[in-house]
Every structure is written in C-alpha cells, then in structure tokens.
Protein backbone atom coordinates (compact mmCIF):
# COMPACT_ATOMS: atom_id res chain seq x y z
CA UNK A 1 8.40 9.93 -2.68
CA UNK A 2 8.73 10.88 0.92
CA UNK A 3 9.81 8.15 3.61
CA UNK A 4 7.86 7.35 6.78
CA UNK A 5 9.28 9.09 10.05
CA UNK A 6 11.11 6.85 12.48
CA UNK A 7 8.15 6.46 15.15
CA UNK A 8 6.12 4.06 16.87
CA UNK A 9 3.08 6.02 16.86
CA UNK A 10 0.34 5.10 14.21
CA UNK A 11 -0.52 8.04 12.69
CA UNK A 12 -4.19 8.05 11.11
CA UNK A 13 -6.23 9.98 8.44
CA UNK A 14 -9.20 10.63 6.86
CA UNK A 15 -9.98 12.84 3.21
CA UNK A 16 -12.25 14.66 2.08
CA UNK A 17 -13.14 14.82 -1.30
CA UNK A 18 -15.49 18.52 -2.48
CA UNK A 19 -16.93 18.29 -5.93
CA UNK A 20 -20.34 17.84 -7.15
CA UNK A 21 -19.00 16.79 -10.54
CA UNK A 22 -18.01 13.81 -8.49
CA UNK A 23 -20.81 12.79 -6.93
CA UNK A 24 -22.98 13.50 -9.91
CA UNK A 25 -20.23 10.85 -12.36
CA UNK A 26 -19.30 13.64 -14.70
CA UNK A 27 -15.59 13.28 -13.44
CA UNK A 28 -14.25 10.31 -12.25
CA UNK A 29 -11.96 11.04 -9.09
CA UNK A 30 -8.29 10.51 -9.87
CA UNK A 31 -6.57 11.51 -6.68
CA UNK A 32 -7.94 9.35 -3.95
CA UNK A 33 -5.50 6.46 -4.79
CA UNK A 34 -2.59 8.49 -5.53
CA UNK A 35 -3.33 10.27 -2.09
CA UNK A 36 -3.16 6.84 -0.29
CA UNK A 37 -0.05 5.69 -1.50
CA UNK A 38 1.98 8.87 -0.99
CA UNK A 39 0.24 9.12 2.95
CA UNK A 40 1.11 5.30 3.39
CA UNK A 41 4.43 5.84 2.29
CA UNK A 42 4.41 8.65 5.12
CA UNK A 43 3.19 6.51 7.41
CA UNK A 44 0.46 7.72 7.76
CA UNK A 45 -3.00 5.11 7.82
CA UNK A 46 -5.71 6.27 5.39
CA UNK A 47 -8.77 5.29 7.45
CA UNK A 48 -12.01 6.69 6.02
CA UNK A 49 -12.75 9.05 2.76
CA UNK A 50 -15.80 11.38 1.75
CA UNK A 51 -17.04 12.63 -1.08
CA UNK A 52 -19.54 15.60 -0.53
CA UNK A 53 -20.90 18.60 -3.16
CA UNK A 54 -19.99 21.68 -3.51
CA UNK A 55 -23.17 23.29 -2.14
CA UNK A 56 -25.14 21.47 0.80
CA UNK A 57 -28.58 20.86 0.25
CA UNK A 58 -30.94 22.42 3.12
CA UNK A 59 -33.95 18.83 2.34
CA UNK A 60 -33.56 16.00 3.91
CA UNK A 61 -31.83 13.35 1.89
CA UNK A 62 -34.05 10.11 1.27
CA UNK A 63 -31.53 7.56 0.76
CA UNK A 64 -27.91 6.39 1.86
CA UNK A 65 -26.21 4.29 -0.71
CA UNK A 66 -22.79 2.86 1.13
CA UNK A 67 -19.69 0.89 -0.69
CA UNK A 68 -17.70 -1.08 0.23
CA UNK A 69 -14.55 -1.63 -1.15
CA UNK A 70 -13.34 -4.74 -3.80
CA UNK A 71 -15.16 -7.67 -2.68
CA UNK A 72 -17.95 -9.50 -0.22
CA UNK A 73 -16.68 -9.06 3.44
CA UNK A 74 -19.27 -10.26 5.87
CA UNK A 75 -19.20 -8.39 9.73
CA UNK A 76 -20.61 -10.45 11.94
CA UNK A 77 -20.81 -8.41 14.72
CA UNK A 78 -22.02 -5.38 12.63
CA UNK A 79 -25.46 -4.21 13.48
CA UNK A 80 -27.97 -5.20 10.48
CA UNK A 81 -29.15 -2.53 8.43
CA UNK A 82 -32.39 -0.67 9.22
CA UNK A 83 -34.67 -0.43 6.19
CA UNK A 84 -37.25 2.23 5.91
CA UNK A 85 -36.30 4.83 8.31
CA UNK A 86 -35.16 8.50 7.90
C-alpha cells in the first residue's frame, strides 16, 4: 500500500459511485471501503460519496432518503428537515 506524501496540506476527496445495479440492491458495492483506506493511507481525506444510475431520469424525483453513517449523531446546529416540499 502506498504511503502518505510528506506535506502539511490536507488533501480532500469525494467518489462517485455509477451503477444502477447499486442503487436498485442487486449488487452490493464492494469498493467504497477499500477505496477509503487506500486514499487515507495516501493522505488523502475521503469527505463525501455518491451513488447515482447509469442513466438520469428527465421526472422529478419525489423523495430524498439520506444515511447517515453507523450510529445516532445529533447536529445541533443543523437546520431541521423540511417535510413536504419538492
């Protein structure tokens, strides 16, 4: 496994993930994590990752369904979440 560069700067990422096979549960991704250790041991902070589909659909979606990683983590500060609106 590569080793992090000698810097100061921290260097950030994001990923994106293309497969509808994903999104729909027919495959169950098996690269994120292995992804995120081999950038952290570049040094390189993993901030955010998508998953989109292979084609993008032209309707409006009518939902947004968000995760959030292992356990309860309470924001304080985060703006509540607005409930019936596009």
């Amino acid at each position: 496994m590569p080793t992090a560069p000698a810097s100061n700067e921290i260097v950030t990422a994001a990923l994106l993930v293309i497969g509808g096979k994903i999104l729909s549960g027919r495959t169950k991704d098996q690269n994120i994590g292995y992804i995120a250790e081999y950038l952290t041991a570049l040094g390189i902070d993993l901030k955010e990752v998508r998953v989109v589909g292979d084609a993008h659909p032209r309707e409006r979606l009518r939902g947004l369904f968000v995760e959030a990683g292992l356990g309860v983590e309470v924001h304080r500060d985060d703006p509540p979440l607005s409930r019936g609106r596009p």
